[in-house]
PDB file of N, CA and C in Angstrom:
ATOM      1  N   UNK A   1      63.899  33.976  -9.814  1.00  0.00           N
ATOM      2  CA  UNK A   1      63.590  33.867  -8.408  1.00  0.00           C
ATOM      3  C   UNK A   1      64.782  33.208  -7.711  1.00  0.00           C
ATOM      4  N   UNK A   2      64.943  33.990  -6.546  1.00  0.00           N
ATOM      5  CA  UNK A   2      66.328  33.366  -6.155  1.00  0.00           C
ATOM      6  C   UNK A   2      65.653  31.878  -5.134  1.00  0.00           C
ATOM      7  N   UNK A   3      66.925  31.428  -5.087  1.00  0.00           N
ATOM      8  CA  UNK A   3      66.774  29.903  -4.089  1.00  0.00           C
ATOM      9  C   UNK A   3      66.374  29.902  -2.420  1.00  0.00           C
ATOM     10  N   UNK A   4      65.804  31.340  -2.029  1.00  0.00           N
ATOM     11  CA  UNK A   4      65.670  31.280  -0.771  1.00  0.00           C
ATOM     12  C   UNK A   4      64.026  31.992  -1.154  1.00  0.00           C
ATOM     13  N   UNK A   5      63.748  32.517  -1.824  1.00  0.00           N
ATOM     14  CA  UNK A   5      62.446  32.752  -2.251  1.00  0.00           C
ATOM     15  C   UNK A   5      61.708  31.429  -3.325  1.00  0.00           C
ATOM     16  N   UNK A   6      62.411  30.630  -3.566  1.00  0.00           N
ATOM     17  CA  UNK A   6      61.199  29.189  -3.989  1.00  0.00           C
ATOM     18  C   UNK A   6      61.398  28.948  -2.923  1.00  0.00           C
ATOM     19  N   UNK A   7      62.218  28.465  -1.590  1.00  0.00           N
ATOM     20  CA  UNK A   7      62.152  27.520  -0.747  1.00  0.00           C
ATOM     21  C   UNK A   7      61.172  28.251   0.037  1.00  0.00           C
ATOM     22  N   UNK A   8      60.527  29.741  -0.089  1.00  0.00           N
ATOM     23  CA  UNK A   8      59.669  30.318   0.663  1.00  0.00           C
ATOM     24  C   UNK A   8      58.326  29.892  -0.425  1.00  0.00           C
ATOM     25  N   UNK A   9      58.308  29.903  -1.413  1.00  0.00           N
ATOM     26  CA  UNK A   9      57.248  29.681  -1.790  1.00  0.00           C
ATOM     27  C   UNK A   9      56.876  28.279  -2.008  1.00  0.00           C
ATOM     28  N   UNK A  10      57.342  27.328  -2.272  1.00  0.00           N
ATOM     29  CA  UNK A  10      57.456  25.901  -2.246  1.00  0.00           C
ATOM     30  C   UNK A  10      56.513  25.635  -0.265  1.00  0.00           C
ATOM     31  N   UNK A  11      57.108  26.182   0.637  1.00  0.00           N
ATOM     32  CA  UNK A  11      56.624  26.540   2.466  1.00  0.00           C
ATOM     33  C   UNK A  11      55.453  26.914   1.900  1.00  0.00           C
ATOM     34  N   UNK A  12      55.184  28.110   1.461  1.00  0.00           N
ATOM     35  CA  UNK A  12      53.674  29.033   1.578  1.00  0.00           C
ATOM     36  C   UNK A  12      52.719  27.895   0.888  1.00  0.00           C
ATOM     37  N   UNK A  13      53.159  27.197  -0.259  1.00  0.00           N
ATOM     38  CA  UNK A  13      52.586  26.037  -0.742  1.00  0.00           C
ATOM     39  C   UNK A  13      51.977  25.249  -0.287  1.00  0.00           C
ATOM     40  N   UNK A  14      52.787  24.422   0.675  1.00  0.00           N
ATOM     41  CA  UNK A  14      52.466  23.265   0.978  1.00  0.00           C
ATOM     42  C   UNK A  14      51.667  23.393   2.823  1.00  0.00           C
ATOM     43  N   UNK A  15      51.809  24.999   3.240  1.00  0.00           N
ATOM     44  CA  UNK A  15      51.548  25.630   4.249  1.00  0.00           C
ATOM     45  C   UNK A  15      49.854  25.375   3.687  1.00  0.00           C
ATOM     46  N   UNK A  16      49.713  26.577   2.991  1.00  0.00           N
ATOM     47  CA  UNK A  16      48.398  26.361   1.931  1.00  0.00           C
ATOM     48  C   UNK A  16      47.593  25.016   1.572  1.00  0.00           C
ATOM     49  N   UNK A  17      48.010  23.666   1.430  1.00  0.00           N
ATOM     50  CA  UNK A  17      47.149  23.053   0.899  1.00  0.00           C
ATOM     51  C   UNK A  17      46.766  22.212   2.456  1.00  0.00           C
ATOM     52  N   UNK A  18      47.663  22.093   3.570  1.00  0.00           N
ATOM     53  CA  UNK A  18      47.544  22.079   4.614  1.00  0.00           C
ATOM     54  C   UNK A  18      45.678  21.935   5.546  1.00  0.00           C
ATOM     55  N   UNK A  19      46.148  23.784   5.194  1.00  0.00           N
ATOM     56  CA  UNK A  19      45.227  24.493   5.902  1.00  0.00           C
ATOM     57  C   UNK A  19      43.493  24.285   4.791  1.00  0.00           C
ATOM     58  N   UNK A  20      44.055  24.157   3.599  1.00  0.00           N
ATOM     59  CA  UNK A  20      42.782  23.854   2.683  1.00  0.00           C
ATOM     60  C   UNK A  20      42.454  22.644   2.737  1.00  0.00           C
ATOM     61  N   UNK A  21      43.254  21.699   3.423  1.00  0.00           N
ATOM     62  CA  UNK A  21      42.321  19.852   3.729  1.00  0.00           C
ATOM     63  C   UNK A  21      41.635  20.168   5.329  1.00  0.00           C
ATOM     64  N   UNK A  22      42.418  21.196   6.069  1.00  0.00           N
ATOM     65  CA  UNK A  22      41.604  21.889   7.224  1.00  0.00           C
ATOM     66  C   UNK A  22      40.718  22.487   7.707  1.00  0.00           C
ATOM     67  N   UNK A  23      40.466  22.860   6.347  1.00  0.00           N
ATOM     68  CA  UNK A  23      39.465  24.000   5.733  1.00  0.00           C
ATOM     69  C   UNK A  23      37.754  22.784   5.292  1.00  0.00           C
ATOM     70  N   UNK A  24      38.732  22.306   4.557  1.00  0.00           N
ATOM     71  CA  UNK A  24      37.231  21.012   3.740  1.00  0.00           C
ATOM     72  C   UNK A  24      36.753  20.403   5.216  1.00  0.00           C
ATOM     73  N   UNK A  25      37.959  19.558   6.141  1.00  0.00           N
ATOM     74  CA  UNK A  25      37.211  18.858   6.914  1.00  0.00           C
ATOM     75  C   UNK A  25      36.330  19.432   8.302  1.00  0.00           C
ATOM     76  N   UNK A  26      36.679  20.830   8.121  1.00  0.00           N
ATOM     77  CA  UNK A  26      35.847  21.533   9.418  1.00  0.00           C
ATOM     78  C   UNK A  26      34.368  22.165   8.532  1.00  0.00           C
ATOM     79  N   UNK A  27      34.794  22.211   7.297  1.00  0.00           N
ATOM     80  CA  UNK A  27      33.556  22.580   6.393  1.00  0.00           C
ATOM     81  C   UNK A  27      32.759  21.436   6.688  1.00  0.00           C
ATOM     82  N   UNK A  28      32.909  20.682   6.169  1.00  0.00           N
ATOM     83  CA  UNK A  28      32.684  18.949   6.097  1.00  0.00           C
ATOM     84  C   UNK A  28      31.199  19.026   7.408  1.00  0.00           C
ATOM     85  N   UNK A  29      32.193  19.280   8.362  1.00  0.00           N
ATOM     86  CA  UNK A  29      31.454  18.968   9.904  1.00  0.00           C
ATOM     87  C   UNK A  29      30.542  20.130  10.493  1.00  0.00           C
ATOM     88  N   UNK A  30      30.443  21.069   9.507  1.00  0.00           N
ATOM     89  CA  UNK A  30      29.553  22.463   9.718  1.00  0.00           C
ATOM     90  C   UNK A  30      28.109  21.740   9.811  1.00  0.00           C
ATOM     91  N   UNK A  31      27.338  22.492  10.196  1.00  0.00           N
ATOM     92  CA  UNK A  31      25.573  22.119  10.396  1.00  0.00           C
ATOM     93  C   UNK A  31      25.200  22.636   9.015  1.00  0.00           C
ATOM     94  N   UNK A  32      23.913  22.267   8.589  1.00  0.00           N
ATOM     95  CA  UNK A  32      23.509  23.077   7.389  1.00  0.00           C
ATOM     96  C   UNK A  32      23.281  24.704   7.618  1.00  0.00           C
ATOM     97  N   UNK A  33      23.100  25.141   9.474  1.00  0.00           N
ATOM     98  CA  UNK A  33      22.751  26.046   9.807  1.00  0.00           C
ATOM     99  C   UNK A  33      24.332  26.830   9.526  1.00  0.00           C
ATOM    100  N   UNK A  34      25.267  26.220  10.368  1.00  0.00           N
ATOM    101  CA  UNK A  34      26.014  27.291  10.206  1.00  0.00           C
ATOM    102  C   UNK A  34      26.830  27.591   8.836  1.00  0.00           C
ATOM    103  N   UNK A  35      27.109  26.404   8.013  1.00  0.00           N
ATOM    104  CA  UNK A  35      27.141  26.839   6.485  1.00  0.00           C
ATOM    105  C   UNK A  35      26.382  27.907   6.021  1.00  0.00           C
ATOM    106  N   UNK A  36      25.287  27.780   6.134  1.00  0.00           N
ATOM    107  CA  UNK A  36      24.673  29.174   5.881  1.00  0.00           C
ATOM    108  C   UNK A  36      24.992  30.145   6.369  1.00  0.00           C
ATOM    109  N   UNK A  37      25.126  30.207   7.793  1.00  0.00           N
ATOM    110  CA  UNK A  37      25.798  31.332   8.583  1.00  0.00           C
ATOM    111  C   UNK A  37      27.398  32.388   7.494  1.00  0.00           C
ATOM    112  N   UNK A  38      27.805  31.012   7.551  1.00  0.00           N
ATOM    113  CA  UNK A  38      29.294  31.152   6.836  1.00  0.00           C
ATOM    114  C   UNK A  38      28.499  31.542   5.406  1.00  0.00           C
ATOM    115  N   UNK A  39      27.979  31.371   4.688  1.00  0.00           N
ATOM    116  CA  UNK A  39      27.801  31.846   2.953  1.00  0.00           C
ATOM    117  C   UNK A  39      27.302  33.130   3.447  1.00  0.00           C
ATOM    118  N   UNK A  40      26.727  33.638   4.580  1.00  0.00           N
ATOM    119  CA  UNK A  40      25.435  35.289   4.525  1.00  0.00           C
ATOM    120  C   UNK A  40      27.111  36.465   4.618  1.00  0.00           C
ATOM    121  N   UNK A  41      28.274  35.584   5.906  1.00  0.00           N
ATOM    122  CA  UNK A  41      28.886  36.431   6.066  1.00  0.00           C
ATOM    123  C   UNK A  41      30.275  36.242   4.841  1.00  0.00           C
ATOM    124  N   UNK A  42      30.345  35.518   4.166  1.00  0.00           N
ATOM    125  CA  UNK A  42      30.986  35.735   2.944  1.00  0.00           C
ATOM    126  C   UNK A  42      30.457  37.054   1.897  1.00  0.00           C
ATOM    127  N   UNK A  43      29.471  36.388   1.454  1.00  0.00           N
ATOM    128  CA  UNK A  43      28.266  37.451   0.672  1.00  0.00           C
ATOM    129  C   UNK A  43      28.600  39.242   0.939  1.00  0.00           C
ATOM    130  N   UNK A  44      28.757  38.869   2.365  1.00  0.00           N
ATOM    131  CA  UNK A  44      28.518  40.734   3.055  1.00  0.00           C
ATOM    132  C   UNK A  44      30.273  40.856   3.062  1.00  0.00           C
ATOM    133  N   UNK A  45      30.627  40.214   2.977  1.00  0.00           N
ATOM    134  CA  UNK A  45      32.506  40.212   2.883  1.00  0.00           C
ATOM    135  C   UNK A  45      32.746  41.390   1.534  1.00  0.00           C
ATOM    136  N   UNK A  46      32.319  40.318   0.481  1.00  0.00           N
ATOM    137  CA  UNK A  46      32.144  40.436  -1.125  1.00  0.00           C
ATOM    138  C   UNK A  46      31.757  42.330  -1.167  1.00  0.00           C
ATOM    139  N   UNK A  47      30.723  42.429  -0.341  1.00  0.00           N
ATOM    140  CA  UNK A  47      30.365  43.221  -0.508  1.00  0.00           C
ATOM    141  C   UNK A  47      30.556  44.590  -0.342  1.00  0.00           C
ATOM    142  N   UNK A  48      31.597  44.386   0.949  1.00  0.00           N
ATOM    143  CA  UNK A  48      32.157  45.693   1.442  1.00  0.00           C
ATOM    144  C   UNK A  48      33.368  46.370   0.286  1.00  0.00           C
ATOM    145  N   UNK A  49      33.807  47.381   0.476  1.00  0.00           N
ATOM    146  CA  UNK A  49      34.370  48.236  -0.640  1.00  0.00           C
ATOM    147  C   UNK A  49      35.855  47.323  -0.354  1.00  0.00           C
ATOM    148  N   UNK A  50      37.108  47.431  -1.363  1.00  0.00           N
ATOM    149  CA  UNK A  50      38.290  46.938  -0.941  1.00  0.00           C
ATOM    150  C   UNK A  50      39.133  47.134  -0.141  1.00  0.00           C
ATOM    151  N   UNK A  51      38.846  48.321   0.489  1.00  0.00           N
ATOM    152  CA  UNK A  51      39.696  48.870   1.545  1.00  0.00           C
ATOM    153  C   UNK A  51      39.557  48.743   3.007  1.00  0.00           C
ATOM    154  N   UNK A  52      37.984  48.263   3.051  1.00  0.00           N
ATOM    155  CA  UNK A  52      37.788  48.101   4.350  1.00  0.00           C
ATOM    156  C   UNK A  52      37.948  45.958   4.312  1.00  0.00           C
ATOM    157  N   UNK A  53      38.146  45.530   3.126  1.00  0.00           N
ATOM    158  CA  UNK A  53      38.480  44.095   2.606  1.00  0.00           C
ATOM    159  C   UNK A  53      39.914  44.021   3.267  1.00  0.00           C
ATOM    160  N   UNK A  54      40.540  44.954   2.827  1.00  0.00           N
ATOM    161  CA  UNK A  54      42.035  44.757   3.195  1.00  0.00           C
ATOM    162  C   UNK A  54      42.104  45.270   4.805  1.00  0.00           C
ATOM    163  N   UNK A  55      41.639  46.208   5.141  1.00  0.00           N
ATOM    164  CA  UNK A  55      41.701  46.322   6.568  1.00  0.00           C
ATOM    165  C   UNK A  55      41.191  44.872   7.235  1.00  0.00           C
ATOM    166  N   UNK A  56      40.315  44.030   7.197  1.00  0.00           N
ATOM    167  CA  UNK A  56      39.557  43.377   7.687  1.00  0.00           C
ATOM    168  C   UNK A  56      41.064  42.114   7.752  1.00  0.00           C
ATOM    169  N   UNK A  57      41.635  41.838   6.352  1.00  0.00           N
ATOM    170  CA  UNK A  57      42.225  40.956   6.508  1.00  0.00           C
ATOM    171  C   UNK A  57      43.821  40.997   6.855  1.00  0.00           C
ATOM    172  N   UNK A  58      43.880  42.625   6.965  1.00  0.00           N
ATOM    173  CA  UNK A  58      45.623  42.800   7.728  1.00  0.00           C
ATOM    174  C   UNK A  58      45.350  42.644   9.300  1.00  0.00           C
ATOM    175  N   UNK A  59      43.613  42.736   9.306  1.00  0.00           N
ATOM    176  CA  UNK A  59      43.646  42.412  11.309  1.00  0.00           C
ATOM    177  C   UNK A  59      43.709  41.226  11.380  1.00  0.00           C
ATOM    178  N   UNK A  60      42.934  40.370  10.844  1.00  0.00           N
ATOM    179  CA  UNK A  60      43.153  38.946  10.877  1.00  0.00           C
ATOM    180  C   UNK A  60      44.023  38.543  10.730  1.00  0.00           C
ATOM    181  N   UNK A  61      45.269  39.023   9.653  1.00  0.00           N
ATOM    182  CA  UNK A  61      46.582  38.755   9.589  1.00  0.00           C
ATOM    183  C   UNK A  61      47.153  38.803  11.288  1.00  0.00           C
ATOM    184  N   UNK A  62      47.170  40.000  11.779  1.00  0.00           N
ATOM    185  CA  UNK A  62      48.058  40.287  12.928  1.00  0.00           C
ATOM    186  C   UNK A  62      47.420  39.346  14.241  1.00  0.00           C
ATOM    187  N   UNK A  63      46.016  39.230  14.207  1.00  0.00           N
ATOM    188  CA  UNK A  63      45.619  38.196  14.714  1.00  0.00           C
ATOM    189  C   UNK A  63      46.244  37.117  15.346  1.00  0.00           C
ATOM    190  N   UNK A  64      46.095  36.255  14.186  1.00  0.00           N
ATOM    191  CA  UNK A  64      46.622  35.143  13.778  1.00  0.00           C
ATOM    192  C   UNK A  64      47.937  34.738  14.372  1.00  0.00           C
ATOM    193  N   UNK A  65      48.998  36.127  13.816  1.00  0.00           N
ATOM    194  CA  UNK A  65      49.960  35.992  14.488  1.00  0.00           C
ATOM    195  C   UNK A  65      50.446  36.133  16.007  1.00  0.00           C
ATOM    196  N   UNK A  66      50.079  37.011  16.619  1.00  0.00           N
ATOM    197  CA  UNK A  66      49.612  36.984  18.320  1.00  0.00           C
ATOM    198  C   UNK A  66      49.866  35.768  18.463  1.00  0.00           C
ATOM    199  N   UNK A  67      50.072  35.696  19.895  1.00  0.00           N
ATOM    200  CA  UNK A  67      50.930  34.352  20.584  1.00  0.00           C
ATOM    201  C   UNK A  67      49.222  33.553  21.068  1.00  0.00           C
ATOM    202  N   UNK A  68      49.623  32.458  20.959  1.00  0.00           N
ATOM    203  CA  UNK A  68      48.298  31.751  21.477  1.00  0.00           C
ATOM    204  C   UNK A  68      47.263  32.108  22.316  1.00  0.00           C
ATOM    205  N   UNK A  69      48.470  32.275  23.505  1.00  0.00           N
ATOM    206  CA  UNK A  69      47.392  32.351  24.753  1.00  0.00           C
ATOM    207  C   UNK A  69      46.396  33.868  24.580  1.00  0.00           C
ATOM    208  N   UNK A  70      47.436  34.554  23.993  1.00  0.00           N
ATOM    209  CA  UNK A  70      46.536  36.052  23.162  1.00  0.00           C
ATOM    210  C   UNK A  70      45.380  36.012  22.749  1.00  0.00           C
ATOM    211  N   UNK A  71      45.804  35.392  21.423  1.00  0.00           N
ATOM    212  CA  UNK A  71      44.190  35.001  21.229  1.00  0.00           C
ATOM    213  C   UNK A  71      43.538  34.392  21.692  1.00  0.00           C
ATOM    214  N   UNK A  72      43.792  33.026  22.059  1.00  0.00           N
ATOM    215  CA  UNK A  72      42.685  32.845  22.970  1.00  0.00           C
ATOM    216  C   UNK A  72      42.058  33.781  24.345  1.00  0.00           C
ATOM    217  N   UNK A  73      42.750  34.709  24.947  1.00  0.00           N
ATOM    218  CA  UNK A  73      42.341  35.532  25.237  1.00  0.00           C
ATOM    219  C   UNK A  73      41.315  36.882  24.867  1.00  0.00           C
ATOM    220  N   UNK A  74      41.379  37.057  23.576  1.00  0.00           N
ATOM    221  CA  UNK A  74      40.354  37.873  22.849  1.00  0.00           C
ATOM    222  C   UNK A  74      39.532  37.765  22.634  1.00  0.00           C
ATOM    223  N   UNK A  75      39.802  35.651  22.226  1.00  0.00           N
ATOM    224  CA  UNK A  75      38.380  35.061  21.652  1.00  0.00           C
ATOM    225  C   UNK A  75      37.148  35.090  23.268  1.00  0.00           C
ATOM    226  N   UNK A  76      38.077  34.584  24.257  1.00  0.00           N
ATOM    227  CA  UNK A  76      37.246  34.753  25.381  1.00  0.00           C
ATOM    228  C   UNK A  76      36.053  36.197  25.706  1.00  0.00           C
ATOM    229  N   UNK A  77      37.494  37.199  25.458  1.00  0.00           N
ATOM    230  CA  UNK A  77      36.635  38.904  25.503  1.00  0.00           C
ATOM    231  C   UNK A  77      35.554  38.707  24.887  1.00  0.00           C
ATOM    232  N   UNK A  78      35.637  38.672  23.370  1.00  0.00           N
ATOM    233  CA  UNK A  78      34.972  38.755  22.710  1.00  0.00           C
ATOM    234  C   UNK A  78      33.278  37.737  22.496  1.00  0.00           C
ATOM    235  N   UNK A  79      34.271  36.608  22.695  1.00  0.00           N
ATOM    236  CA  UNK A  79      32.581  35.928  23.959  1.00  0.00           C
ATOM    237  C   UNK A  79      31.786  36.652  24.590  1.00  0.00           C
ATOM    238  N   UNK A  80      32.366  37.441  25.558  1.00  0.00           N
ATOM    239  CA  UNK A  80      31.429  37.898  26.528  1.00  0.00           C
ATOM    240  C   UNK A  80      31.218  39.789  26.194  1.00  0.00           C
ATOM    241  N   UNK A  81      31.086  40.243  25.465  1.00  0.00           N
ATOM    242  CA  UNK A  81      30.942  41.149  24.822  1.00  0.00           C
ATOM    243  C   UNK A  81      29.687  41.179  24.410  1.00  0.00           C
ATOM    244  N   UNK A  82      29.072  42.499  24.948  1.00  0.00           N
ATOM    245  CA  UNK A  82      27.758  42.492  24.086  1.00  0.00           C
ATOM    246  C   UNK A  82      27.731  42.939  22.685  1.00  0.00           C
ATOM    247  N   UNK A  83      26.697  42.949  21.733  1.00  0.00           N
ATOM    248  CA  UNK A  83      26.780  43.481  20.551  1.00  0.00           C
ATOM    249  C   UNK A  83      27.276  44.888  20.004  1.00  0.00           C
ATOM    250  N   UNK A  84      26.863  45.577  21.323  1.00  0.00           N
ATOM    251  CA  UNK A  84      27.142  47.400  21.098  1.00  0.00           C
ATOM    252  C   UNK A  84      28.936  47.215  21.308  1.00  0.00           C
ATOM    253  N   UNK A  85      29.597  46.436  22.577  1.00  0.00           N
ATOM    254  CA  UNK A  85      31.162  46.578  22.729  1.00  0.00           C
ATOM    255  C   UNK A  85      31.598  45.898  21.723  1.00  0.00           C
ATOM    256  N   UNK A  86      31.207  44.763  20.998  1.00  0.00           N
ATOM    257  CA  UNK A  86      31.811  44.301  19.743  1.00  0.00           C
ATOM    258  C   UNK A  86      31.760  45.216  18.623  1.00  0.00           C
ATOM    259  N   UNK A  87      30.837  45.808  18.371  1.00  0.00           N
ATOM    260  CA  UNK A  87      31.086  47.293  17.293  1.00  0.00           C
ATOM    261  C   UNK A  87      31.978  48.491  17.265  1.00  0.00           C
ATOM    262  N   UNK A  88      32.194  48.661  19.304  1.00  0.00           N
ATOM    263  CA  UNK A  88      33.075  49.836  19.491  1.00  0.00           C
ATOM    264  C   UNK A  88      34.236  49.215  19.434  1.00  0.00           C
ATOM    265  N   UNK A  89      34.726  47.784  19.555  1.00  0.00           N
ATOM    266  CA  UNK A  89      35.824  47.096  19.196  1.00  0.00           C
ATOM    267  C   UNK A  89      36.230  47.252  17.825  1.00  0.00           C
ATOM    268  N   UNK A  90      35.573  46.793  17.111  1.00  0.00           N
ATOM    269  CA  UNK A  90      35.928  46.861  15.990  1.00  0.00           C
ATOM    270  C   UNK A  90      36.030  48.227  15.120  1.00  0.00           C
ATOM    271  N   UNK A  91      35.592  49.147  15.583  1.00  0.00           N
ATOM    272  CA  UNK A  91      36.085  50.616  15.423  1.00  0.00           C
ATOM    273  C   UNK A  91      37.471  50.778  15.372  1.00  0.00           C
ATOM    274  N   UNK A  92      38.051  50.155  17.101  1.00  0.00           N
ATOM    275  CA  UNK A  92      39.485  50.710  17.475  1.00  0.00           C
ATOM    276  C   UNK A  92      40.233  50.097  16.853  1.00  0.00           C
ATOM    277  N   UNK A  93      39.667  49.063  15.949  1.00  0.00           N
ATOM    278  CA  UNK A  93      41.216  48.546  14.535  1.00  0.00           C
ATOM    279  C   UNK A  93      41.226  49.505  13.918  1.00  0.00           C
ATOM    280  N   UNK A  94      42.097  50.066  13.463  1.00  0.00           N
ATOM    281  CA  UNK A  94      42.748  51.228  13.179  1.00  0.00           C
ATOM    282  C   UNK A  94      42.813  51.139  11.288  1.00  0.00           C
ATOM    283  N   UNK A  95      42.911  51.474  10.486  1.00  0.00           N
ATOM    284  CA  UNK A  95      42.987  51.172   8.723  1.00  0.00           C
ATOM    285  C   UNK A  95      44.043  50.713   8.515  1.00  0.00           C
ATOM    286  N   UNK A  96      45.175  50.484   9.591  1.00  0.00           N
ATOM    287  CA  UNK A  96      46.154  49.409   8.924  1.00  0.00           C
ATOM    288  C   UNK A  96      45.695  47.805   9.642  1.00  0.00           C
ATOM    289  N   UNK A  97      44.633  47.747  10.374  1.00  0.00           N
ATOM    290  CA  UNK A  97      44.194  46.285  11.005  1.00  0.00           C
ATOM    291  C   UNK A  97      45.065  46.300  12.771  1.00  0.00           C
ATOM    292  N   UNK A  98      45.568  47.369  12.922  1.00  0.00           N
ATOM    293  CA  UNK A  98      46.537  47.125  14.477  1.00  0.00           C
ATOM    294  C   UNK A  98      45.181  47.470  15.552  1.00  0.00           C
ATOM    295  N   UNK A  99      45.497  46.556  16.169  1.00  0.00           N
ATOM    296  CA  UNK A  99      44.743  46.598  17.505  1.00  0.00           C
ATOM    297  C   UNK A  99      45.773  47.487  18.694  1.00  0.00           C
ATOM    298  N   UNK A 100      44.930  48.134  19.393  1.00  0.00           N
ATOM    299  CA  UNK A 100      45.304  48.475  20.278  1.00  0.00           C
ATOM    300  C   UNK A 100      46.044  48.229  21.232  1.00  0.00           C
ATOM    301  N   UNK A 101      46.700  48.558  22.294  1.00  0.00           N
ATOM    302  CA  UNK A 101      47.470  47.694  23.299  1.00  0.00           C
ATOM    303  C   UNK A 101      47.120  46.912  23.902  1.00  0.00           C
ATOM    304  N   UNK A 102      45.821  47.986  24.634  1.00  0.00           N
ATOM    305  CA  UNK A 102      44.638  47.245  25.365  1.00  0.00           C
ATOM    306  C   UNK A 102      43.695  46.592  24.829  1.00  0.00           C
ATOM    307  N   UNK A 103      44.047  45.989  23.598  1.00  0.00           N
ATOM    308  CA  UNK A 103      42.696  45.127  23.042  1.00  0.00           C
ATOM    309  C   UNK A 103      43.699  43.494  23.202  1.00  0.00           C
ATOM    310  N   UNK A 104      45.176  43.800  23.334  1.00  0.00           N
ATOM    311  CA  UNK A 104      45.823  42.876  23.140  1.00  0.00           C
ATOM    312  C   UNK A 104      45.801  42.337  24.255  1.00  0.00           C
ATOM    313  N   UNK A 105      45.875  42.363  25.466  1.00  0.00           N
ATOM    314  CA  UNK A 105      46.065  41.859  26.702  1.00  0.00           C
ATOM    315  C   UNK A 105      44.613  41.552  27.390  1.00  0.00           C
TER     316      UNK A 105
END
């Protein structure tokens, strides 16, 4: 492994245990209700075939990356979205996880 790929993985590392003490203490502060919430939609995660696994998590990937105010812009949409436009949303991710133009703005 060359010296610019440990210093990337040594980052992804310590990126990682980060987000996993971030992870425990928002777990930590969950209700018993929504822990449960969180185990029904793990469960149904598990459950879907791998391809729509990997679609699910190259959108979340691109997500993620989007500039702040972005997402927080989506998360807003997606607030106010009824159940039927959150389904036709999630249609228009495409099998590589890309959102649309207009899903971005």
């Amino acid at each position: 492994m060359s010296a610019s790929q440990q210093t990337h993985c040594a980052e992804k590392k310590d990126h990682y245990k980060s987000d996993k003490k971030d992870w425990k203490n928002h777990y930590e502060s969950m209700t018993p209700r929504e822990r449960e919430e969180l185990k029904k939609r793990r469960e149904y995660f598990k459950s879907l075939p791998p391809e729509e696994r990997q679609r699910i998590h190259q959108a979340r990937e691109k997500f993620r990356n989007l500039p702040a105010e972005k997402r927080e812009a989506l998360k807003e949409r997606w607030r106010n979205m009824s159940p039927e436009e959150q389904r036709a949303f999630r249609k228009r991710i495409d099998q590589n996880g890309n959102f649309s133009e207009d899903d971005q703005d």
